[in-house]
PDB file of N, CA and C in Angstrom:
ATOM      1  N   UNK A   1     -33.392  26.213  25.436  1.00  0.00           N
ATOM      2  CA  UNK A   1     -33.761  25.417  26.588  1.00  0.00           C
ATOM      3  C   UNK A   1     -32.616  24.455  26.907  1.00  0.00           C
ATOM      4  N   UNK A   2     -32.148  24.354  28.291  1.00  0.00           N
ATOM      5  CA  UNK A   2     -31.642  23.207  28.866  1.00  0.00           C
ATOM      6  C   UNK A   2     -32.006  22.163  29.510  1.00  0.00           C
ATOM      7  N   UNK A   3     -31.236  21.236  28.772  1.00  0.00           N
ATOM      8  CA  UNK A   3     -32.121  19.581  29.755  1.00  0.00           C
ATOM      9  C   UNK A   3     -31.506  19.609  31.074  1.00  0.00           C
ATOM     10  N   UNK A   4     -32.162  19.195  32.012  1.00  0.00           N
ATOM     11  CA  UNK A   4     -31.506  18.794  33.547  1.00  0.00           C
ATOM     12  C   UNK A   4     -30.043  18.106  33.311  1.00  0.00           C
ATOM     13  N   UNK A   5     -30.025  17.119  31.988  1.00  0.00           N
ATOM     14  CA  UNK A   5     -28.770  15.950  32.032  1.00  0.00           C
ATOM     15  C   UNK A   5     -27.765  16.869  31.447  1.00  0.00           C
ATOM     16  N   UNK A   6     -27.920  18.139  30.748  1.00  0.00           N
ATOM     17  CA  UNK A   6     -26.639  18.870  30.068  1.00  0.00           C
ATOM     18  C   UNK A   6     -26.158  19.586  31.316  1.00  0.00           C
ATOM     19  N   UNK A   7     -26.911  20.527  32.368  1.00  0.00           N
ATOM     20  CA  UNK A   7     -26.509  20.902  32.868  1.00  0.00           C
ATOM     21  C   UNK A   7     -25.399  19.697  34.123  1.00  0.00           C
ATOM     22  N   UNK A   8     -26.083  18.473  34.163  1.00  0.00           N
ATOM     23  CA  UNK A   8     -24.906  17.636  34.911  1.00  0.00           C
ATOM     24  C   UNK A   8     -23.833  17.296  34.463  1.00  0.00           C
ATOM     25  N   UNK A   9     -23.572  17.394  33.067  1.00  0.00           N
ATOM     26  CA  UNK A   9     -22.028  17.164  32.371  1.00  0.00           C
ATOM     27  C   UNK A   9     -21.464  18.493  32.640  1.00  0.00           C
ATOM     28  N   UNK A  10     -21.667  19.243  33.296  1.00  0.00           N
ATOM     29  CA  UNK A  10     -21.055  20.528  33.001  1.00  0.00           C
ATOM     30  C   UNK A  10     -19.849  20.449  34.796  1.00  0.00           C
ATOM     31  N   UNK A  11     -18.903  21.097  34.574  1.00  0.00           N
ATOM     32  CA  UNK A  11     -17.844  21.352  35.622  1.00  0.00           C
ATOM     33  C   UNK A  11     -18.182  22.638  35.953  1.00  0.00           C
ATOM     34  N   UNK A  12     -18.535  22.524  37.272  1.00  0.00           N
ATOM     35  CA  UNK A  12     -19.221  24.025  38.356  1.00  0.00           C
ATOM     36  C   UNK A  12     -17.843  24.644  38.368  1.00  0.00           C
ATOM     37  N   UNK A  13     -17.407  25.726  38.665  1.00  0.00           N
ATOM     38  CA  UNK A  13     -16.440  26.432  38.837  1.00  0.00           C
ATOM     39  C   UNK A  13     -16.515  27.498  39.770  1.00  0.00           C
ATOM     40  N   UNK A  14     -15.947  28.065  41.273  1.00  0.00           N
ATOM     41  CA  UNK A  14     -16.040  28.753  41.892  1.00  0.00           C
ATOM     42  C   UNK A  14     -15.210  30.216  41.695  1.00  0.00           C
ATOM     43  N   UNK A  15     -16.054  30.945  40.969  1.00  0.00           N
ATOM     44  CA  UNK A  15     -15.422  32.589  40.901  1.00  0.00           C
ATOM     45  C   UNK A  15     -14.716  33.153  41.557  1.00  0.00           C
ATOM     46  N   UNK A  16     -14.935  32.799  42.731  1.00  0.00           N
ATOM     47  CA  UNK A  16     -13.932  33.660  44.230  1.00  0.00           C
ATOM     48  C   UNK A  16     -12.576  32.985  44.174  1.00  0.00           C
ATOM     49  N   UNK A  17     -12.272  31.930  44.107  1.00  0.00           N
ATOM     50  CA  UNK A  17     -10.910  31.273  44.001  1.00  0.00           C
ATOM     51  C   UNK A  17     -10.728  30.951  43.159  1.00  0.00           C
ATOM     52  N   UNK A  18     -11.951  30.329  41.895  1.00  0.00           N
ATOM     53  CA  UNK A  18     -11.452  29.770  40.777  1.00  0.00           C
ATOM     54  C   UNK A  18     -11.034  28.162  40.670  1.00  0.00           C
ATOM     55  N   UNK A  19     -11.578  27.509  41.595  1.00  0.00           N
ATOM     56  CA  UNK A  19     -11.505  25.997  42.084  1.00  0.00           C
ATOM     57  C   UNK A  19     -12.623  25.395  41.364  1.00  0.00           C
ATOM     58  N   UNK A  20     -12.667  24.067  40.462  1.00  0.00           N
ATOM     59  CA  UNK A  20     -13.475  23.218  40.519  1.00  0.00           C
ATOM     60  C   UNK A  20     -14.086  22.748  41.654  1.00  0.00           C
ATOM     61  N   UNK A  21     -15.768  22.769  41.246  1.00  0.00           N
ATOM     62  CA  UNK A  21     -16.222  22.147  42.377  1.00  0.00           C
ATOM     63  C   UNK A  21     -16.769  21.172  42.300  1.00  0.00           C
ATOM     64  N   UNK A  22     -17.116  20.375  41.612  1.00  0.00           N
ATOM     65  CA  UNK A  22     -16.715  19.302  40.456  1.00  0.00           C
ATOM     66  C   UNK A  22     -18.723  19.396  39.722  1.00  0.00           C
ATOM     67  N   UNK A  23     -19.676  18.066  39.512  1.00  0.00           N
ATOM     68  CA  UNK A  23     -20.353  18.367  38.991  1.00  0.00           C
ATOM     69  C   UNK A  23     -21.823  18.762  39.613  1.00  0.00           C
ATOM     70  N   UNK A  24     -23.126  18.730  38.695  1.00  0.00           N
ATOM     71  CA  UNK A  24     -24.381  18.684  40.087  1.00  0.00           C
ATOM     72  C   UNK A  24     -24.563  17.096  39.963  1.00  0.00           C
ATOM     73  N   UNK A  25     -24.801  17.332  41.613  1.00  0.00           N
ATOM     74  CA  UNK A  25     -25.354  15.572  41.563  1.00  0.00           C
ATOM     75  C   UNK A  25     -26.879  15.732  42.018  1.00  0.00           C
ATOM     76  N   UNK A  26     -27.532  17.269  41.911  1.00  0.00           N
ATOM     77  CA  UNK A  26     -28.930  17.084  42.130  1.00  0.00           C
ATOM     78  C   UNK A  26     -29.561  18.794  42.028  1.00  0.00           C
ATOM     79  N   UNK A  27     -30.399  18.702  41.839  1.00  0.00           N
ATOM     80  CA  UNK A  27     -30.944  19.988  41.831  1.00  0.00           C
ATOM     81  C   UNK A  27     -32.378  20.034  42.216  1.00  0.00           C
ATOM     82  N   UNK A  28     -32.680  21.453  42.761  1.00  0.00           N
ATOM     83  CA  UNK A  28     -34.001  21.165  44.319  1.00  0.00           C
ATOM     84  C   UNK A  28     -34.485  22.676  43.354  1.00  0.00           C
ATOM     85  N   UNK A  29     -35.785  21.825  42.919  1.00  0.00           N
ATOM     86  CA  UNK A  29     -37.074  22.232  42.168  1.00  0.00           C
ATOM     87  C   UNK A  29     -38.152  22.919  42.759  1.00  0.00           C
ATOM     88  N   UNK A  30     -38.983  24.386  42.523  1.00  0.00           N
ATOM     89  CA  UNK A  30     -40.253  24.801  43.208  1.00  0.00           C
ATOM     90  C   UNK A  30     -41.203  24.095  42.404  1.00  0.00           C
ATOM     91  N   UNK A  31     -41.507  22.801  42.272  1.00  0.00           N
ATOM     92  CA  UNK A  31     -42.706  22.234  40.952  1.00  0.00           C
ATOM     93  C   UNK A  31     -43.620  23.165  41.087  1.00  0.00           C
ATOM     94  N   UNK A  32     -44.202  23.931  42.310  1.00  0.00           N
ATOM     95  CA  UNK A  32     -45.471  24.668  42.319  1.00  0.00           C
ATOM     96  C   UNK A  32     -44.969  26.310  41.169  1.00  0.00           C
ATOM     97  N   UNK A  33     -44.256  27.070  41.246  1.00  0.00           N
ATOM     98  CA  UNK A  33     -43.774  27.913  40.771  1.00  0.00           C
ATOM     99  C   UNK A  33     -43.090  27.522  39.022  1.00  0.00           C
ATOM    100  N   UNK A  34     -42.462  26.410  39.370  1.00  0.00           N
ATOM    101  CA  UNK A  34     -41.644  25.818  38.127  1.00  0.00           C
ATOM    102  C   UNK A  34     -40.522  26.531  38.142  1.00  0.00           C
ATOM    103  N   UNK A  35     -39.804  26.730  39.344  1.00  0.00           N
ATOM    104  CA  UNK A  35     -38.172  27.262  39.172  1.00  0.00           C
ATOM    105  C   UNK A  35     -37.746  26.580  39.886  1.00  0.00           C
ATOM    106  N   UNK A  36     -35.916  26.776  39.322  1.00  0.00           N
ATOM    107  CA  UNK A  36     -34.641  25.876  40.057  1.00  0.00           C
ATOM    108  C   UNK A  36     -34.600  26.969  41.555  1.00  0.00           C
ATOM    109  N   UNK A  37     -34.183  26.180  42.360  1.00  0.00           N
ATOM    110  CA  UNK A  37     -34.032  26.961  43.583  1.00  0.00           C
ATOM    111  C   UNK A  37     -32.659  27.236  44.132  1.00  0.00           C
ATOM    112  N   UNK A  38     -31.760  25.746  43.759  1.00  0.00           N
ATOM    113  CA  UNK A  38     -30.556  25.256  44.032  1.00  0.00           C
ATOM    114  C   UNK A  38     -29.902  24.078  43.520  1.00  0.00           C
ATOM    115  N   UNK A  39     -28.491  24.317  43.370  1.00  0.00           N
ATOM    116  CA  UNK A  39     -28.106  23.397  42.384  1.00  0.00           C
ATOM    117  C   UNK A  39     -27.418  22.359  43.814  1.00  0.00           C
ATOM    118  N   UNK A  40     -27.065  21.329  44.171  1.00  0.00           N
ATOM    119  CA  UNK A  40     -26.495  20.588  45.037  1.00  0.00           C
ATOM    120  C   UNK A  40     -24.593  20.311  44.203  1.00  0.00           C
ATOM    121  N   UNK A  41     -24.116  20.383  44.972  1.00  0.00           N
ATOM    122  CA  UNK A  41     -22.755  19.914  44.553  1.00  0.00           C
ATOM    123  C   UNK A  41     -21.880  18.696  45.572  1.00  0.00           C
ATOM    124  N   UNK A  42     -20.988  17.773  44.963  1.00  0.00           N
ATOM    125  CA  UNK A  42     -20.287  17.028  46.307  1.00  0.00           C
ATOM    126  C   UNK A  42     -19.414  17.956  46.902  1.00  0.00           C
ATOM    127  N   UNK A  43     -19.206  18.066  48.481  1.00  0.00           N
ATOM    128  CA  UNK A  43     -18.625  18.395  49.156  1.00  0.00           C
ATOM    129  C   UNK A  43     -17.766  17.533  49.802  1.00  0.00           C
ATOM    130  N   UNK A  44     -16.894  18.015  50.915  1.00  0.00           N
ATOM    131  CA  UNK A  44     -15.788  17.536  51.505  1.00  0.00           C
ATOM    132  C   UNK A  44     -16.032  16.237  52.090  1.00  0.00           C
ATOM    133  N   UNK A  45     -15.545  14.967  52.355  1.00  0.00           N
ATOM    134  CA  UNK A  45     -16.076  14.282  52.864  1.00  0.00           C
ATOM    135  C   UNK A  45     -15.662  13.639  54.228  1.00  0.00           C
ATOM    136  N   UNK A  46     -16.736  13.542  55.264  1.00  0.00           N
ATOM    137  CA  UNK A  46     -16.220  13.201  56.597  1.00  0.00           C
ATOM    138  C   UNK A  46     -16.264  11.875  57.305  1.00  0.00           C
ATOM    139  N   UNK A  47     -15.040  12.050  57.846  1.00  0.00           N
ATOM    140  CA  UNK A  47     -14.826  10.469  58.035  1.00  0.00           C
ATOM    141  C   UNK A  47     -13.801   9.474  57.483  1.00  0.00           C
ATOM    142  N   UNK A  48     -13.312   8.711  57.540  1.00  0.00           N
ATOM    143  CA  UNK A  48     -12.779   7.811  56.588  1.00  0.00           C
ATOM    144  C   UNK A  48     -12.463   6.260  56.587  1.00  0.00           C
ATOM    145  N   UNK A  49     -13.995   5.578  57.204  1.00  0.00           N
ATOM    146  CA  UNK A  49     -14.886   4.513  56.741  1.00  0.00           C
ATOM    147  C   UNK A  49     -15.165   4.591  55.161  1.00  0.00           C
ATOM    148  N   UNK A  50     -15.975   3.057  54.972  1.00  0.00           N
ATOM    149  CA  UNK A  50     -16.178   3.210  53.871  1.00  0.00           C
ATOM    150  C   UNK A  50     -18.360   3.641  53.981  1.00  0.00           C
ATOM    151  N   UNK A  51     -18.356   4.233  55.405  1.00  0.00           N
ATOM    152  CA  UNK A  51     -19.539   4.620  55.538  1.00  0.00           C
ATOM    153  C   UNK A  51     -19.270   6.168  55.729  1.00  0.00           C
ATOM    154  N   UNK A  52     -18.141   6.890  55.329  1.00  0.00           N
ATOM    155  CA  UNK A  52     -18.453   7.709  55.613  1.00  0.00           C
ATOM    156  C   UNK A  52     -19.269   9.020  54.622  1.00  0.00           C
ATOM    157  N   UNK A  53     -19.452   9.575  55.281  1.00  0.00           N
ATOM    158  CA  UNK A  53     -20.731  10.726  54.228  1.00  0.00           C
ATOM    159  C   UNK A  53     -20.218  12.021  53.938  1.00  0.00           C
ATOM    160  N   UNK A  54     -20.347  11.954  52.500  1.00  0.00           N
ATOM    161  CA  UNK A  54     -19.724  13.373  51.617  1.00  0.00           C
ATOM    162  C   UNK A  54     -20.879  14.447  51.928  1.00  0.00           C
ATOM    163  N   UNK A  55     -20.429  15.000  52.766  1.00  0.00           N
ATOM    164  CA  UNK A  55     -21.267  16.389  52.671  1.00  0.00           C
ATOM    165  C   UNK A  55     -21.587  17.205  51.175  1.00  0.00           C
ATOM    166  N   UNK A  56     -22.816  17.813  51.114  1.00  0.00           N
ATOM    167  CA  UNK A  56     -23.237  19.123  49.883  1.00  0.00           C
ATOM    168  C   UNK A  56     -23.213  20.079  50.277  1.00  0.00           C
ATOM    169  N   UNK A  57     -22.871  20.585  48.959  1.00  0.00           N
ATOM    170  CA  UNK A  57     -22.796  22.225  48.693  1.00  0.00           C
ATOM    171  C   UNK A  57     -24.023  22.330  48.225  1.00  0.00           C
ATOM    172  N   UNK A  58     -24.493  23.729  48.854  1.00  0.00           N
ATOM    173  CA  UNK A  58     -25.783  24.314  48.094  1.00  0.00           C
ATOM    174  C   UNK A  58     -25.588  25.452  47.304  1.00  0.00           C
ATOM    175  N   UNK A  59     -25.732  25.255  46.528  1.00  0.00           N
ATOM    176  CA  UNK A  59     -25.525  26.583  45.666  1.00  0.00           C
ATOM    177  C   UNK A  59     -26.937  27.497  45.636  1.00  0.00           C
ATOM    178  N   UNK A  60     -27.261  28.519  46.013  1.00  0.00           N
ATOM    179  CA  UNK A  60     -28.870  29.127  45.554  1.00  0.00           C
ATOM    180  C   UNK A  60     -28.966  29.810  44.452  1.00  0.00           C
ATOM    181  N   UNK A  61     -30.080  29.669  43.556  1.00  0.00           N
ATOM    182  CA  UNK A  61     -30.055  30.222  42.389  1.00  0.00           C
ATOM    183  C   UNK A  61     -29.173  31.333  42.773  1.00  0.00           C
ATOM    184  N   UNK A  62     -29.038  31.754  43.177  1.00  0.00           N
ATOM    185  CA  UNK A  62     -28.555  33.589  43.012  1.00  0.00           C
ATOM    186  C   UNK A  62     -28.185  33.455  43.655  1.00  0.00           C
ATOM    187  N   UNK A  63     -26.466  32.724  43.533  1.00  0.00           N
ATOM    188  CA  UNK A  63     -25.173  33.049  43.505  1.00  0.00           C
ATOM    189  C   UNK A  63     -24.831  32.060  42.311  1.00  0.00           C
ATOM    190  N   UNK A  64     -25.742  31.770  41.310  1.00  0.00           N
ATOM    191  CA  UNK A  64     -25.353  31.440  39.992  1.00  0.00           C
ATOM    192  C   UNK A  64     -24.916  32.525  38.797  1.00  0.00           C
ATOM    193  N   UNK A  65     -23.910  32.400  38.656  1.00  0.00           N
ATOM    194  CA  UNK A  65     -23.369  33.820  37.683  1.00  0.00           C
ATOM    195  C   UNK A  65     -23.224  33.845  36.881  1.00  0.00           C
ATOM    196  N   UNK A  66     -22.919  32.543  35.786  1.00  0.00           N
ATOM    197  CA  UNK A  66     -23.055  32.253  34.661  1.00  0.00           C
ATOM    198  C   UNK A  66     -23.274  30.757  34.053  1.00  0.00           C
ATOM    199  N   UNK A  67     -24.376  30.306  33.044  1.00  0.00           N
ATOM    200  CA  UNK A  67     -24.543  29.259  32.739  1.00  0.00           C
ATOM    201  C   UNK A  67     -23.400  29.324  31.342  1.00  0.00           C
ATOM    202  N   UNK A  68     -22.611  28.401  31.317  1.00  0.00           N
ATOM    203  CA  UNK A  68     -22.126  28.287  30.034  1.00  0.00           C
ATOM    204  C   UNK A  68     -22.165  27.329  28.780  1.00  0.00           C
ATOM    205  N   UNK A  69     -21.456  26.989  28.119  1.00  0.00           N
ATOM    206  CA  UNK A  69     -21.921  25.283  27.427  1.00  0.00           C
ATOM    207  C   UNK A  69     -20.991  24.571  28.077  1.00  0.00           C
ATOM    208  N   UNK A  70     -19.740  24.997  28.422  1.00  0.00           N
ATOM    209  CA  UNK A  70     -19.183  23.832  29.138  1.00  0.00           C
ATOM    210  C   UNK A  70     -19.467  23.954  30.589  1.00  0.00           C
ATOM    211  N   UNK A  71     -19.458  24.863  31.237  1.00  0.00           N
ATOM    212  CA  UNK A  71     -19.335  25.185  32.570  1.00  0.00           C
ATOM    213  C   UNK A  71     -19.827  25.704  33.086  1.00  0.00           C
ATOM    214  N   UNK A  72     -20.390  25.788  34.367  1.00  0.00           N
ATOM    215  CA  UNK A  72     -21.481  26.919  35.144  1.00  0.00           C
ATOM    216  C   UNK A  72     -20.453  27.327  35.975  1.00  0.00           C
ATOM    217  N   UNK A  73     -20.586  28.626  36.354  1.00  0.00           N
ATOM    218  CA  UNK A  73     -19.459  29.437  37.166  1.00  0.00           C
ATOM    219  C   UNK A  73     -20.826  30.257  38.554  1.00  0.00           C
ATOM    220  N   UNK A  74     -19.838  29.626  39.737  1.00  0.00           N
ATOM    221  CA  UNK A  74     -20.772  30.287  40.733  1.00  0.00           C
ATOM    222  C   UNK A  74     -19.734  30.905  41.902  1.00  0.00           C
ATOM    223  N   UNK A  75     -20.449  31.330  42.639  1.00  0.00           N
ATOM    224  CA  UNK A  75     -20.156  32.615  43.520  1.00  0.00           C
ATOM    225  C   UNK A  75     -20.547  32.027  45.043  1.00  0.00           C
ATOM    226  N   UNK A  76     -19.557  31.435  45.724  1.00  0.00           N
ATOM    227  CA  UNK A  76     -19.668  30.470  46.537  1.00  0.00           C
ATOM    228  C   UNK A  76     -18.730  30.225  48.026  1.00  0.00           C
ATOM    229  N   UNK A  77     -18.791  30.618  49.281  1.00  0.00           N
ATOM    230  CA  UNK A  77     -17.450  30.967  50.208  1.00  0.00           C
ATOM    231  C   UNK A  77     -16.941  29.514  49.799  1.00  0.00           C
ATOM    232  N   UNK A  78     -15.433  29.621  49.985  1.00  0.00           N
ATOM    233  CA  UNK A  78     -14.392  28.900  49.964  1.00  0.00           C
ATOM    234  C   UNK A  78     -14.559  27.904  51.370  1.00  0.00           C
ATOM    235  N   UNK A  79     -13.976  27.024  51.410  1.00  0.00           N
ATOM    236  CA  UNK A  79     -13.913  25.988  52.894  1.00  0.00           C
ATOM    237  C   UNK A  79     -12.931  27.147  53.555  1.00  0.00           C
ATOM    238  N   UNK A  80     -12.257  27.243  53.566  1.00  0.00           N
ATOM    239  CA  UNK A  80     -11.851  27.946  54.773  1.00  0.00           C
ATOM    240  C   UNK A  80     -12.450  29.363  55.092  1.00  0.00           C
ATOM    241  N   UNK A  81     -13.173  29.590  54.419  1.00  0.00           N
ATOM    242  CA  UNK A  81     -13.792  31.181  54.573  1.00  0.00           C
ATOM    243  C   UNK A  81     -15.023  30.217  55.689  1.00  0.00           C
ATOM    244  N   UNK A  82     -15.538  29.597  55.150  1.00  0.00           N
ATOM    245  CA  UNK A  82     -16.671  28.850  56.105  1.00  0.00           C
ATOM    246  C   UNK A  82     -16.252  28.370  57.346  1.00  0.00           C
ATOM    247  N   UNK A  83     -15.397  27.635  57.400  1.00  0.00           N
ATOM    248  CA  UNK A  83     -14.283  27.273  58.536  1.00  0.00           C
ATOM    249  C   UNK A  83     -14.563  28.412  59.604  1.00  0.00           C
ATOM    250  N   UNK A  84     -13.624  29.578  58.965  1.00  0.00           N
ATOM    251  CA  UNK A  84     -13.621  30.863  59.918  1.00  0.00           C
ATOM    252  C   UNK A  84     -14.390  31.430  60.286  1.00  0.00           C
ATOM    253  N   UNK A  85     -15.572  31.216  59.735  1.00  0.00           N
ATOM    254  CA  UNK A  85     -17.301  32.246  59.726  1.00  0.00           C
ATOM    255  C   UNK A  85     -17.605  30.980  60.994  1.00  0.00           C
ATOM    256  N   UNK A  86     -17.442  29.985  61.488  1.00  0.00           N
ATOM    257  CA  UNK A  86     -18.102  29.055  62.150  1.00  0.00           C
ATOM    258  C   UNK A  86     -17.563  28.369  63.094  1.00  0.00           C
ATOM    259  N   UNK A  87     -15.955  28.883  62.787  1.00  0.00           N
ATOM    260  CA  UNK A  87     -15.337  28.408  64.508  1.00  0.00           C
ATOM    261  C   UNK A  87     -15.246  28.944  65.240  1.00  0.00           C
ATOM    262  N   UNK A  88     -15.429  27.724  66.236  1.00  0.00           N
ATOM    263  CA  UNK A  88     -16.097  28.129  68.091  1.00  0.00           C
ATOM    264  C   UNK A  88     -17.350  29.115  68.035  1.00  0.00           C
ATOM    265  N   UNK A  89     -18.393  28.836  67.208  1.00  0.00           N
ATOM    266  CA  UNK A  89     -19.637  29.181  67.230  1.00  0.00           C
ATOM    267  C   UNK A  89     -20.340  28.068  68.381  1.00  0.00           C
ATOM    268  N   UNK A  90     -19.921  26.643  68.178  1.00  0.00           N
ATOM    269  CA  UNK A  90     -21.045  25.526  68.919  1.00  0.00           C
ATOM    270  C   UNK A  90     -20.161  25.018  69.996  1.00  0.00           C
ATOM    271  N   UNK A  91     -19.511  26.096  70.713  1.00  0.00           N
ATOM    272  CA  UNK A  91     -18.871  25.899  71.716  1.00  0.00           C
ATOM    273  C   UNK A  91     -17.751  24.676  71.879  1.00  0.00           C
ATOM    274  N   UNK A  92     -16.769  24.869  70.995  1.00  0.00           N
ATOM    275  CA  UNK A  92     -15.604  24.413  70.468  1.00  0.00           C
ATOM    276  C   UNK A  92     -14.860  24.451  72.022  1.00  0.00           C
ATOM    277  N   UNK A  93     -15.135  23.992  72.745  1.00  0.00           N
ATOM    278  CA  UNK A  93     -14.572  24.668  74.299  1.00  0.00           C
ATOM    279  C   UNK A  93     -13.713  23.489  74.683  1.00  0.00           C
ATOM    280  N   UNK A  94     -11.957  23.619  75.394  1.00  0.00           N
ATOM    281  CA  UNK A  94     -11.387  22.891  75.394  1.00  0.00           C
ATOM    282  C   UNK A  94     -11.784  21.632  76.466  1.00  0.00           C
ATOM    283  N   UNK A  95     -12.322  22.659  77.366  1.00  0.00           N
ATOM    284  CA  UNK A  95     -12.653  21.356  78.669  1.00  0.00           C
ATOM    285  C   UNK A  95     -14.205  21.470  78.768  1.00  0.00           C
ATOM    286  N   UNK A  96     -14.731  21.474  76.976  1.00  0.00           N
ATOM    287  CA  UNK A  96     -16.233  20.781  77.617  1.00  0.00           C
ATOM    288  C   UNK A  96     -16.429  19.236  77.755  1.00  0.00           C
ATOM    289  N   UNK A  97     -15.450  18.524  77.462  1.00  0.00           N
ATOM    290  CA  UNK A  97     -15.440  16.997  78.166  1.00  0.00           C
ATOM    291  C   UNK A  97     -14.832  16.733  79.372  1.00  0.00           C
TER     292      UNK A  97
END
């Protein structure tokens, strides 16, 4: 068995590139079922106030690929793979102002 607090010392690691993604800062529970659903990770952060807000990564159970003792290794698009999957989807249009 793992405690919730071992799995937060652990360094996430992304399989596809092989990048730290650094640790969980939360994880989203079915209490009715009693399974993990998704692990949360910090993401990129936007803005640069001291209000500005670090976006999350969601990881879903399944693209979890391996739990380890030091490290969980997941299966996760890269920022620029996401980037490209999503530009000029919300009408990125030069003269919509």
């Amino acid at each position: 068995m793992v405690k919730v607090s071992d799995l937060r010392m652990r360094e996430v690691i992304n399989v596809l590139d092989g990048k730290k993604l650094g640790n969980i800062i939360d994880i989203d529970l079915d209490m009715e079922k009693g399974k993990v659903l998704a692990f949360m990770l910090p993401g990129q952060v936007r803005g640069w106030s001291v209000f500005s807000k670090r976006e999350e990564i969601v990881v879903p159970w399944e693209k979890i690929v391996r739990i380890g003792r030091d490290v969980i290794l997941v299966e996760v698009p890269t920022f620029s793979e996401i980037d490209q999957q999503y530009s000029g989807r919300y009408g990125d249009d030069e003269n919509r102002y």
